[in-house]
PDB file of N, CA and C in Angstrom:
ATOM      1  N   UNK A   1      32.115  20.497  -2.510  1.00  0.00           N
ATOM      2  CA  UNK A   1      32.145  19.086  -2.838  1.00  0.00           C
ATOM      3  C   UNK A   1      32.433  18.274  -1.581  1.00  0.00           C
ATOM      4  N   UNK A   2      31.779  17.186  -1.281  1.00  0.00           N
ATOM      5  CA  UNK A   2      32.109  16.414  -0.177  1.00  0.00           C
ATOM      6  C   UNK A   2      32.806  15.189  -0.495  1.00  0.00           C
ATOM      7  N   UNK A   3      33.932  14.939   0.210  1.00  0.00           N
ATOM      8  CA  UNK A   3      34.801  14.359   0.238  1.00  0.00           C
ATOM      9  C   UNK A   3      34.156  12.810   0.092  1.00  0.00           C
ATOM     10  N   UNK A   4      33.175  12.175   0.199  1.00  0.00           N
ATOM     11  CA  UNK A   4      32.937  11.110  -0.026  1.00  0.00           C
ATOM     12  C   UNK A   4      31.060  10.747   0.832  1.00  0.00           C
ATOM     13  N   UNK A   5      30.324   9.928  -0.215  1.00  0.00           N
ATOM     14  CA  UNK A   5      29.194  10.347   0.407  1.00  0.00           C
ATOM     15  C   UNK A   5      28.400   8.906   0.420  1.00  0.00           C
ATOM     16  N   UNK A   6      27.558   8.517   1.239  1.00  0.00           N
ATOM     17  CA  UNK A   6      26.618   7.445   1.169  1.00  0.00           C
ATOM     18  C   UNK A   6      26.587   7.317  -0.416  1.00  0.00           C
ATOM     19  N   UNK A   7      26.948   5.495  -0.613  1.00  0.00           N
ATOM     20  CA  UNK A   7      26.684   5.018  -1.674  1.00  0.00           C
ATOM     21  C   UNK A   7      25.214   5.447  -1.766  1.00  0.00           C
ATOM     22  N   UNK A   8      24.024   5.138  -1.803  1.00  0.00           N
ATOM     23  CA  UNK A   8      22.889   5.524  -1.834  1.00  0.00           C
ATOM     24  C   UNK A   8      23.169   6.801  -3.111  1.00  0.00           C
ATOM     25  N   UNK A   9      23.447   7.357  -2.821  1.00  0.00           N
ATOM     26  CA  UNK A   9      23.750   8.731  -3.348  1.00  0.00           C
ATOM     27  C   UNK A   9      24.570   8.867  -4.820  1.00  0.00           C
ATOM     28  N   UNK A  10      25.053   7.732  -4.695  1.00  0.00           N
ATOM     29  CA  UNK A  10      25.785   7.439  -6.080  1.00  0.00           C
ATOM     30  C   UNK A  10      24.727   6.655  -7.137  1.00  0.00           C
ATOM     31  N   UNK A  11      25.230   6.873  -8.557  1.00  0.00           N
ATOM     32  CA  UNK A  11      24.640   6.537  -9.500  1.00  0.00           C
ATOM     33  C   UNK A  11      24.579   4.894  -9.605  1.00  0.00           C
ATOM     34  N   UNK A  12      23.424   4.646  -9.391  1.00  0.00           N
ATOM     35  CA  UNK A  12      23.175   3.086  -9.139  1.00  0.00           C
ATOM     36  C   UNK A  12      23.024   2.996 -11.158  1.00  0.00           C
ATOM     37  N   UNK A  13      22.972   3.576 -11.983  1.00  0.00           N
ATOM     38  CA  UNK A  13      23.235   2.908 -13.492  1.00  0.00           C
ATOM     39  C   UNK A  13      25.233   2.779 -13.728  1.00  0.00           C
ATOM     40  N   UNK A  14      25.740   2.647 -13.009  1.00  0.00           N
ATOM     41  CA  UNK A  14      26.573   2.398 -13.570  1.00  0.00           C
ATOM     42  C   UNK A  14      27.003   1.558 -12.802  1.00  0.00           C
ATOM     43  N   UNK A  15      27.327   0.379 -14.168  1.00  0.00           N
ATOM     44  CA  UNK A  15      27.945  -0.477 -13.843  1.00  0.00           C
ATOM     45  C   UNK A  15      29.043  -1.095 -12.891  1.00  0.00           C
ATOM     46  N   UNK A  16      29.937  -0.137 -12.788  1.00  0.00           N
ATOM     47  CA  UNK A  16      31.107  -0.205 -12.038  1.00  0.00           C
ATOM     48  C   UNK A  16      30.727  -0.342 -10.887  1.00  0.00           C
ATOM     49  N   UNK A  17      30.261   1.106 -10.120  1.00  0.00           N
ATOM     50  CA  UNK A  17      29.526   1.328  -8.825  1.00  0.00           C
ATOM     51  C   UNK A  17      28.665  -0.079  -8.410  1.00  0.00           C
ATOM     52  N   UNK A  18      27.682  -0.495  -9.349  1.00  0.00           N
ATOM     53  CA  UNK A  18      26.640  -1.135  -9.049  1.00  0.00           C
ATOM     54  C   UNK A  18      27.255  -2.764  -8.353  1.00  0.00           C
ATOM     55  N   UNK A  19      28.535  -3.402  -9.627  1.00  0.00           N
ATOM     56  CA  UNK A  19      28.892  -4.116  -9.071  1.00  0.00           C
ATOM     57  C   UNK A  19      29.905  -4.153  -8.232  1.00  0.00           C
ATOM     58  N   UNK A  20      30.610  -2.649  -8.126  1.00  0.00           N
ATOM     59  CA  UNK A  20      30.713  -2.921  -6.743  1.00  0.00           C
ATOM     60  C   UNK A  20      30.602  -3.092  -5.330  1.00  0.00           C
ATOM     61  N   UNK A  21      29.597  -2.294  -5.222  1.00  0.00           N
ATOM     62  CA  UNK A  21      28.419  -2.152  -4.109  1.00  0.00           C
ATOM     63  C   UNK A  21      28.035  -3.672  -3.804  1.00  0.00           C
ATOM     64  N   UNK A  22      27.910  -4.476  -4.883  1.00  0.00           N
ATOM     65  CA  UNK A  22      27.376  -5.647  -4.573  1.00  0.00           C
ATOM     66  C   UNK A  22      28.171  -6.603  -3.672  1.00  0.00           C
ATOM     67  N   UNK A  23      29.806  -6.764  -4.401  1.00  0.00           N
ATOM     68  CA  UNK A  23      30.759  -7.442  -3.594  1.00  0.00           C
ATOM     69  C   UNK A  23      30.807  -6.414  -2.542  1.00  0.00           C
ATOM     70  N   UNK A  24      31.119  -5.656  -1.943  1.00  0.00           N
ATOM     71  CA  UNK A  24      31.663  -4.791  -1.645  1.00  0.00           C
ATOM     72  C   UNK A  24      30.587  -3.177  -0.765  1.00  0.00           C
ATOM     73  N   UNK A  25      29.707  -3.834  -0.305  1.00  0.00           N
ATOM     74  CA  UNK A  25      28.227  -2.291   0.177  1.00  0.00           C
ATOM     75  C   UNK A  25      29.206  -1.415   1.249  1.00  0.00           C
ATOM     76  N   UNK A  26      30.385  -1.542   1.862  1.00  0.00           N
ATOM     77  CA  UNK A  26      31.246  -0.985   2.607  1.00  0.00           C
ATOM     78  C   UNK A  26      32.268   0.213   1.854  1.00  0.00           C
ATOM     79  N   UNK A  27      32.098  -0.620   0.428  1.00  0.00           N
ATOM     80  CA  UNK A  27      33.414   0.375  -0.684  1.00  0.00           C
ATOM     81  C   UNK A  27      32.469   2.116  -0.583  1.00  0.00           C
ATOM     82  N   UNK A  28      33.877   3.047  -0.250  1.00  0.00           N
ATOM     83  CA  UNK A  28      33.719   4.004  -0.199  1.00  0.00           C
ATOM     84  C   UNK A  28      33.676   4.577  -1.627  1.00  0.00           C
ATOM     85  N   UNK A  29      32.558   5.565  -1.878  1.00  0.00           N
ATOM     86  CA  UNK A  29      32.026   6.205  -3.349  1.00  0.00           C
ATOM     87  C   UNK A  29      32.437   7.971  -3.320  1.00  0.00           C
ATOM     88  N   UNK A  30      33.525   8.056  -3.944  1.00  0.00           N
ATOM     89  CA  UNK A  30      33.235   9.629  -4.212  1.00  0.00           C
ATOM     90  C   UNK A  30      32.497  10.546  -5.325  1.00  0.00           C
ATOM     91  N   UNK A  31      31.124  10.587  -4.464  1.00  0.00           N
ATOM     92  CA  UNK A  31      29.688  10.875  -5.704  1.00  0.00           C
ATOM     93  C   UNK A  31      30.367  11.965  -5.494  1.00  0.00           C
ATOM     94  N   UNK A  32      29.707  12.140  -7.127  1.00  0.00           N
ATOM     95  CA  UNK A  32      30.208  13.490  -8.518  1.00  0.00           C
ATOM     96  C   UNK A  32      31.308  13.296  -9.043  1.00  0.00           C
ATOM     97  N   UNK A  33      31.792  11.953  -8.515  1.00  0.00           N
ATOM     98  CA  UNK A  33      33.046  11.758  -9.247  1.00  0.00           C
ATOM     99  C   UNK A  33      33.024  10.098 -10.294  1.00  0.00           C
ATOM    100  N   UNK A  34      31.925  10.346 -10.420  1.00  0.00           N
ATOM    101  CA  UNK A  34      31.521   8.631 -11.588  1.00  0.00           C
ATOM    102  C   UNK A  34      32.583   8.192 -12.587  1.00  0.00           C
ATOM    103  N   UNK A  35      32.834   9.797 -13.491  1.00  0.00           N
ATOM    104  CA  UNK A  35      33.034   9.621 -14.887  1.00  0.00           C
ATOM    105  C   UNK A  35      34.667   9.364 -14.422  1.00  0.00           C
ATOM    106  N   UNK A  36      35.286   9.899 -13.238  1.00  0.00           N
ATOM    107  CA  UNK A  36      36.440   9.634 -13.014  1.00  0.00           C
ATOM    108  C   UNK A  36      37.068   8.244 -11.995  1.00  0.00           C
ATOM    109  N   UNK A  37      36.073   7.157 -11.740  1.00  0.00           N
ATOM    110  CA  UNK A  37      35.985   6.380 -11.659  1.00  0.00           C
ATOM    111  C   UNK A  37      36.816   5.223 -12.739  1.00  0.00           C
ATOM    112  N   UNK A  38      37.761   4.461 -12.911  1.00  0.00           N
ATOM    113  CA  UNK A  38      37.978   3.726 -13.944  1.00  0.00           C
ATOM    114  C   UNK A  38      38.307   2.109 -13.481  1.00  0.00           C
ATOM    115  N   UNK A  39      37.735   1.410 -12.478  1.00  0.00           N
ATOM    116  CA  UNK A  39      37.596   0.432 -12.375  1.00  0.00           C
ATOM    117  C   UNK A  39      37.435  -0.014 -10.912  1.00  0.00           C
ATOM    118  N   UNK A  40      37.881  -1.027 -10.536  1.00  0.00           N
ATOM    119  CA  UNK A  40      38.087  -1.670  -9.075  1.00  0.00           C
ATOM    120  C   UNK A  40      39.518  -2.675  -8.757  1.00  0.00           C
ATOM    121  N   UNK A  41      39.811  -2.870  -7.703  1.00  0.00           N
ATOM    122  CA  UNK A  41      40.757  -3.032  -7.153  1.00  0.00           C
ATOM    123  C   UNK A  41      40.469  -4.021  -5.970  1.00  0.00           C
ATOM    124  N   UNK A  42      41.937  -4.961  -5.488  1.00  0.00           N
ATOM    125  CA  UNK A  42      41.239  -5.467  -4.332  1.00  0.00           C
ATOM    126  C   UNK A  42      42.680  -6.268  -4.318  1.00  0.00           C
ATOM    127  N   UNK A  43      42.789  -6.506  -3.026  1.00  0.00           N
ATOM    128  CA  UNK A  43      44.716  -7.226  -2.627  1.00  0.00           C
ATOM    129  C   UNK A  43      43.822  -8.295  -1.755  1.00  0.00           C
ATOM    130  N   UNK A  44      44.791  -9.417  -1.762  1.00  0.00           N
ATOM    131  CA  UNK A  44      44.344 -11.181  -2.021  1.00  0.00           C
ATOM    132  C   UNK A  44      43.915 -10.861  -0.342  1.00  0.00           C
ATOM    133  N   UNK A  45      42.390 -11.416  -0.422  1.00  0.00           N
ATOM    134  CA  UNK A  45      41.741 -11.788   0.639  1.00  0.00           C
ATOM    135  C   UNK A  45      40.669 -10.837   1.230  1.00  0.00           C
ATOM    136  N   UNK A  46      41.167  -9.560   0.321  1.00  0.00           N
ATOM    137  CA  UNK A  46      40.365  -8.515   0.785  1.00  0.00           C
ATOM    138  C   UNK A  46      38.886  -8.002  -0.533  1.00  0.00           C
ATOM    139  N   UNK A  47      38.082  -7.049   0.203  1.00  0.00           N
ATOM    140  CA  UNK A  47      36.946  -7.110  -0.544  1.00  0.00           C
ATOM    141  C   UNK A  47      37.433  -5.912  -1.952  1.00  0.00           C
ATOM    142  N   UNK A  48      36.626  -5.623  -3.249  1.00  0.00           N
ATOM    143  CA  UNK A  48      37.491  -4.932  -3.505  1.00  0.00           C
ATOM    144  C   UNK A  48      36.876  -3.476  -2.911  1.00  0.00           C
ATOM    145  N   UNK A  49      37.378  -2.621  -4.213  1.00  0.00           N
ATOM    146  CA  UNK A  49      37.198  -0.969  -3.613  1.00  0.00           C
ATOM    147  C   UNK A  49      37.358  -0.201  -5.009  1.00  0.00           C
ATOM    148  N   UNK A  50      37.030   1.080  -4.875  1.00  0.00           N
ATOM    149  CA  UNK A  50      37.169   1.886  -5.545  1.00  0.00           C
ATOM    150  C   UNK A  50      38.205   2.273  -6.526  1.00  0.00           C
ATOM    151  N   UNK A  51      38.485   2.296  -8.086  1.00  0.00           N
ATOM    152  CA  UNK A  51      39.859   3.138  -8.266  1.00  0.00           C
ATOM    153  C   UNK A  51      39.354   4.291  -8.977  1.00  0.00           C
ATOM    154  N   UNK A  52      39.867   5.168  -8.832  1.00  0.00           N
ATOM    155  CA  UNK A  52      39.533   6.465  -9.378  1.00  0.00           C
ATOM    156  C   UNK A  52      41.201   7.047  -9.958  1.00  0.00           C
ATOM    157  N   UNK A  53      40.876   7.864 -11.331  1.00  0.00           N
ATOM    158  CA  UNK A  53      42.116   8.161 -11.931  1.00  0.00           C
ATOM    159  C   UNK A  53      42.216   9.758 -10.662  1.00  0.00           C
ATOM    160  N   UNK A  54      43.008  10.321 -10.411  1.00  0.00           N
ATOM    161  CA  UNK A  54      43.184  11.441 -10.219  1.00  0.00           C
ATOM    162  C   UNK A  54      43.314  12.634 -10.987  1.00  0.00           C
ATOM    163  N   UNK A  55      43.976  12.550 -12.384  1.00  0.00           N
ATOM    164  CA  UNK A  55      44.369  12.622 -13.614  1.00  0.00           C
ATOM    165  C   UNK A  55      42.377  13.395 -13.682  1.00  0.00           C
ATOM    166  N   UNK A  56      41.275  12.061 -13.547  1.00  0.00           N
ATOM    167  CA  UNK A  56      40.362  12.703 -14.497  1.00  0.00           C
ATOM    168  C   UNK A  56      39.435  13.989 -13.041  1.00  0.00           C
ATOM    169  N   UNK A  57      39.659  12.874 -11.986  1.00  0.00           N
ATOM    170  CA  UNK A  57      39.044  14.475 -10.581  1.00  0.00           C
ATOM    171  C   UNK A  57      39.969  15.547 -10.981  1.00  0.00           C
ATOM    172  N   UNK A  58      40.887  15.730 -11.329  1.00  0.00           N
ATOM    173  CA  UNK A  58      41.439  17.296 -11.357  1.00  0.00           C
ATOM    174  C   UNK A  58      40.783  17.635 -12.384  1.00  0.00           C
ATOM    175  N   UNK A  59      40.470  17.187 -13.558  1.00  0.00           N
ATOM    176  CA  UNK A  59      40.216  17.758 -14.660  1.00  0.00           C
ATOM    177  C   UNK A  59      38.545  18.422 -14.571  1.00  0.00           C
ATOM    178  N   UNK A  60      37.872  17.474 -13.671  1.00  0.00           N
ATOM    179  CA  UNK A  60      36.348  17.100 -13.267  1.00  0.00           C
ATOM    180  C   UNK A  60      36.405  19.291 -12.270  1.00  0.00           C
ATOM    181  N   UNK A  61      37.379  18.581 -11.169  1.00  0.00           N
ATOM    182  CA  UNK A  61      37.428  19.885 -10.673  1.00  0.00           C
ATOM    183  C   UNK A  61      37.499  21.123 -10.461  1.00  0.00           C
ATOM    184  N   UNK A  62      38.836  21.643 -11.605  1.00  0.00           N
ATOM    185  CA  UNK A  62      38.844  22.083 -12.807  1.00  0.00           C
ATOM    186  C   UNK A  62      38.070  22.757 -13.458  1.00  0.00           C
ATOM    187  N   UNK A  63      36.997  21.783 -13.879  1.00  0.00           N
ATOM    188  CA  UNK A  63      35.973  22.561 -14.781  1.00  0.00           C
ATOM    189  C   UNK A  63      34.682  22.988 -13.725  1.00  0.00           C
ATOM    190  N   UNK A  64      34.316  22.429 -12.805  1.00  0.00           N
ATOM    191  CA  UNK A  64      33.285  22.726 -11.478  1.00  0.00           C
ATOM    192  C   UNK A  64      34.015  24.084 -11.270  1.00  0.00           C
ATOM    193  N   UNK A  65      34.643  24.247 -10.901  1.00  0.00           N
ATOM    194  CA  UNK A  65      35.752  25.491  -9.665  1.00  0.00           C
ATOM    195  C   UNK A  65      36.404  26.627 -10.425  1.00  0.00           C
ATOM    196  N   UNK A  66      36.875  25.926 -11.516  1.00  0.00           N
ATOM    197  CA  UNK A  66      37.834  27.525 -12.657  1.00  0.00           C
ATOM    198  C   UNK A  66      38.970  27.632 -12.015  1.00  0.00           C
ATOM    199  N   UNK A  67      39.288  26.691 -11.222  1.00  0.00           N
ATOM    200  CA  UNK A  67      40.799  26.895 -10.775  1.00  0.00           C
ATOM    201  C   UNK A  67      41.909  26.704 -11.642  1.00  0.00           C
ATOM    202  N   UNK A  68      42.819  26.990 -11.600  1.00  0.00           N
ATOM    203  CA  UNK A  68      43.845  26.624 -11.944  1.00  0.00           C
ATOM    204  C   UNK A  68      44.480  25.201 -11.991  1.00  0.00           C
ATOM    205  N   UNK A  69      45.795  24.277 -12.392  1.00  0.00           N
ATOM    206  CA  UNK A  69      46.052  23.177 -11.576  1.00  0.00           C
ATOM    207  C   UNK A  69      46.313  22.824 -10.533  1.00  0.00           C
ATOM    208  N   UNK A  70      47.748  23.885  -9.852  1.00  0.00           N
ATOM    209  CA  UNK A  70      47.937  24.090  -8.941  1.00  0.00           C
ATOM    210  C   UNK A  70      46.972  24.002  -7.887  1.00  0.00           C
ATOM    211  N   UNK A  71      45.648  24.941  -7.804  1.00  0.00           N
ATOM    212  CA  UNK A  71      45.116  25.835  -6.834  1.00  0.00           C
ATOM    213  C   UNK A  71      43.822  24.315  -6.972  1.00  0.00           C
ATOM    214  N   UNK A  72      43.746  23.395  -8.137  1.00  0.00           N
ATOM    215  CA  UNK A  72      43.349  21.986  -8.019  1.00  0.00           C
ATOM    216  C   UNK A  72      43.734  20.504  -7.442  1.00  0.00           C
ATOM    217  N   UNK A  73      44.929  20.675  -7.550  1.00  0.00           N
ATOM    218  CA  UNK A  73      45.585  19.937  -6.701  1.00  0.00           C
ATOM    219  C   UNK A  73      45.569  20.216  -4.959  1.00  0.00           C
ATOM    220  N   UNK A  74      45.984  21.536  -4.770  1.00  0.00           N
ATOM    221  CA  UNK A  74      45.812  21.402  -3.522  1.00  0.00           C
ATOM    222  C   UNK A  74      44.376  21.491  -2.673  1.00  0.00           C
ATOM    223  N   UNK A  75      43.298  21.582  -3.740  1.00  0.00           N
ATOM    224  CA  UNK A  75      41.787  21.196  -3.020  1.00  0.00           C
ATOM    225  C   UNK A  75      41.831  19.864  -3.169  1.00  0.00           C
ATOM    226  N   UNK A  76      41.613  19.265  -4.525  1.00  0.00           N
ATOM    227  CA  UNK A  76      41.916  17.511  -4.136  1.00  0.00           C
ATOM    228  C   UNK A  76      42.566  17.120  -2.872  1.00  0.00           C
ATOM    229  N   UNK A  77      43.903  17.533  -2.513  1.00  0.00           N
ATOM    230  CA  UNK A  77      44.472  17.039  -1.462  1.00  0.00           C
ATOM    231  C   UNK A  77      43.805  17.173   0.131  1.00  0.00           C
ATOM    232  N   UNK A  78      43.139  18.688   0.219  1.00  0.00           N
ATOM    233  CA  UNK A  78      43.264  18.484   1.370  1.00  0.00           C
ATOM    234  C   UNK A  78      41.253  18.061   1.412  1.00  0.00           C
ATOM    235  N   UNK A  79      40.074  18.506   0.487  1.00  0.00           N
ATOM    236  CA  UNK A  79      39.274  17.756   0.062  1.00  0.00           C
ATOM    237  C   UNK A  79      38.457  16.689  -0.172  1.00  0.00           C
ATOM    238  N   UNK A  80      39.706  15.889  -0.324  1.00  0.00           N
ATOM    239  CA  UNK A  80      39.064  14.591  -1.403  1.00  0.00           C
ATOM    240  C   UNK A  80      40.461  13.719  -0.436  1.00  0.00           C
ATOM    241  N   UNK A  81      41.003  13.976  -0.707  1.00  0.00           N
ATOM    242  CA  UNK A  81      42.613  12.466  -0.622  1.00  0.00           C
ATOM    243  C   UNK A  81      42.529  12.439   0.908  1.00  0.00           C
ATOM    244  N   UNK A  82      42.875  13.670   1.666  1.00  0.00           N
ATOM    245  CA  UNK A  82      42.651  13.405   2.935  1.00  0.00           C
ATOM    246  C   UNK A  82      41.734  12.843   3.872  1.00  0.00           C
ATOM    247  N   UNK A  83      40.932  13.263   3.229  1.00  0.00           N
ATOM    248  CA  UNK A  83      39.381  12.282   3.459  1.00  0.00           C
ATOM    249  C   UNK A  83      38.814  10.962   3.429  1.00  0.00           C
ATOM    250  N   UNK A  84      40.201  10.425   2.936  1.00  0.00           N
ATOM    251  CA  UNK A  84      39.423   8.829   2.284  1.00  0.00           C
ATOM    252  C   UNK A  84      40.851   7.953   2.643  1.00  0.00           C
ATOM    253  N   UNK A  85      40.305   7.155   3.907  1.00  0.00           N
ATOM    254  CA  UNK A  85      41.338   6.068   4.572  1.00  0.00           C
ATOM    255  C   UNK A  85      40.770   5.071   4.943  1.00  0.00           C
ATOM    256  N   UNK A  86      41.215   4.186   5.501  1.00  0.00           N
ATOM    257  CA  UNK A  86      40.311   3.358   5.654  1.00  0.00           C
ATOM    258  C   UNK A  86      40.833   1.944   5.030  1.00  0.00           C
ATOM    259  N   UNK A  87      39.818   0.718   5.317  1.00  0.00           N
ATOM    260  CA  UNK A  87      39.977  -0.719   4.160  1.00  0.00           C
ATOM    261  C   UNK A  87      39.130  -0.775   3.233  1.00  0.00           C
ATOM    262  N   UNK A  88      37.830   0.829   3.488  1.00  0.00           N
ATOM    263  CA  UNK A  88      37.645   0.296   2.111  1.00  0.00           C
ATOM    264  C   UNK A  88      37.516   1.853   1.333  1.00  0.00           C
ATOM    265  N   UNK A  89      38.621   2.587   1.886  1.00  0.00           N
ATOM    266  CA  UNK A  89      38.530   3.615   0.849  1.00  0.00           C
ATOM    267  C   UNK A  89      39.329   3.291  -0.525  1.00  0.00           C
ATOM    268  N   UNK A  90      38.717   4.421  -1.675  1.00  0.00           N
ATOM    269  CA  UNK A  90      39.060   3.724  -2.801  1.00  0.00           C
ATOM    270  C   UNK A  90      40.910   4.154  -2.887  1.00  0.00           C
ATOM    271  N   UNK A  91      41.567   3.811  -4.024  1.00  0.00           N
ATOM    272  CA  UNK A  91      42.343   3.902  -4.820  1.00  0.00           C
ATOM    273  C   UNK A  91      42.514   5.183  -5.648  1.00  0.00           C
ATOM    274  N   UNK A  92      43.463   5.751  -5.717  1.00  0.00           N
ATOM    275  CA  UNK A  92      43.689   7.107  -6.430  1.00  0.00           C
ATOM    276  C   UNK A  92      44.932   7.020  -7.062  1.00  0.00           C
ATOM    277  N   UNK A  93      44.738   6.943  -8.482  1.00  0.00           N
ATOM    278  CA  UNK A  93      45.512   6.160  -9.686  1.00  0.00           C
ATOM    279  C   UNK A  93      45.835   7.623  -9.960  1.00  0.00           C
ATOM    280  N   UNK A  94      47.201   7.824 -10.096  1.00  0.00           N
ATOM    281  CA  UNK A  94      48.359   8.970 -10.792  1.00  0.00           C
ATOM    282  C   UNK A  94      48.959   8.933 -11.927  1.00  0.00           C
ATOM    283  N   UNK A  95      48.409   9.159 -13.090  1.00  0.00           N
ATOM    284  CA  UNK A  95      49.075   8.389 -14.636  1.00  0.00           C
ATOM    285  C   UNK A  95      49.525   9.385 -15.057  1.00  0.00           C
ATOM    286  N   UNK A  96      50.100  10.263 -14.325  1.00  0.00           N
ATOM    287  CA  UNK A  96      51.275  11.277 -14.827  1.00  0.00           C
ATOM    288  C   UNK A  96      52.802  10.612 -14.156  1.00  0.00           C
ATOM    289  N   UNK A  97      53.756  10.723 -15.148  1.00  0.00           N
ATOM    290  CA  UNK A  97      54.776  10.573 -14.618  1.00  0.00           C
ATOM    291  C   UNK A  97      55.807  12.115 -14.586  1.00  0.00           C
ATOM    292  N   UNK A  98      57.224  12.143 -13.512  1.00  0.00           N
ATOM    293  CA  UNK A  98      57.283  13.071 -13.371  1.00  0.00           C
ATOM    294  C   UNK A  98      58.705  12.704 -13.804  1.00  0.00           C
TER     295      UNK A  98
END
């Protein structure tokens, strides 16, 4: 899985993506990761960006890989999270509490 890829490459039917690409053709897309996509984001003045649950990429990953959680988490991390910095990388929403 690549850590983040030319919008191009992402699903131009969905909505989310589409309008954000529009404000936003700089917002970083992590294609194969659509369905775990759950909105957009953006702090006063800036363009917005990506939010993605984390919650649904592990689960996404998970079922691609047969890993475990554990052994999912730490591919997300070094994968996917490490990979994506930046002003317009997206957002990675944690709706587990501990």
């Amino acid at each position: 899985m690549n850590k983040k890829e030319k919008k191009r490459d992402a699903d131009p039917n969905n909505p989310i993506i589409s309008k954000l690409i529009k404000h936003n053709p700089e917002a970083v897309i992590i294609v194969g990761f659509d369905d775990a996509m759950v909105g957009t984001a953006r702090t006063c003045g800036e363009k917005p960006v990506a939010v993605y649950s984390t919650n649904l990429i592990l689960e996404r990953i998970m079922d691609i890989t047969g890993l475990n959680p554990d052994d999912a988490w730490d591919h997300y991390y070094h994968e996917i999270e490490l990979g994506l910095q930046g002003p317009n990388a997206p957002l990675l929403l944690n709706l587990e509490y501990d």
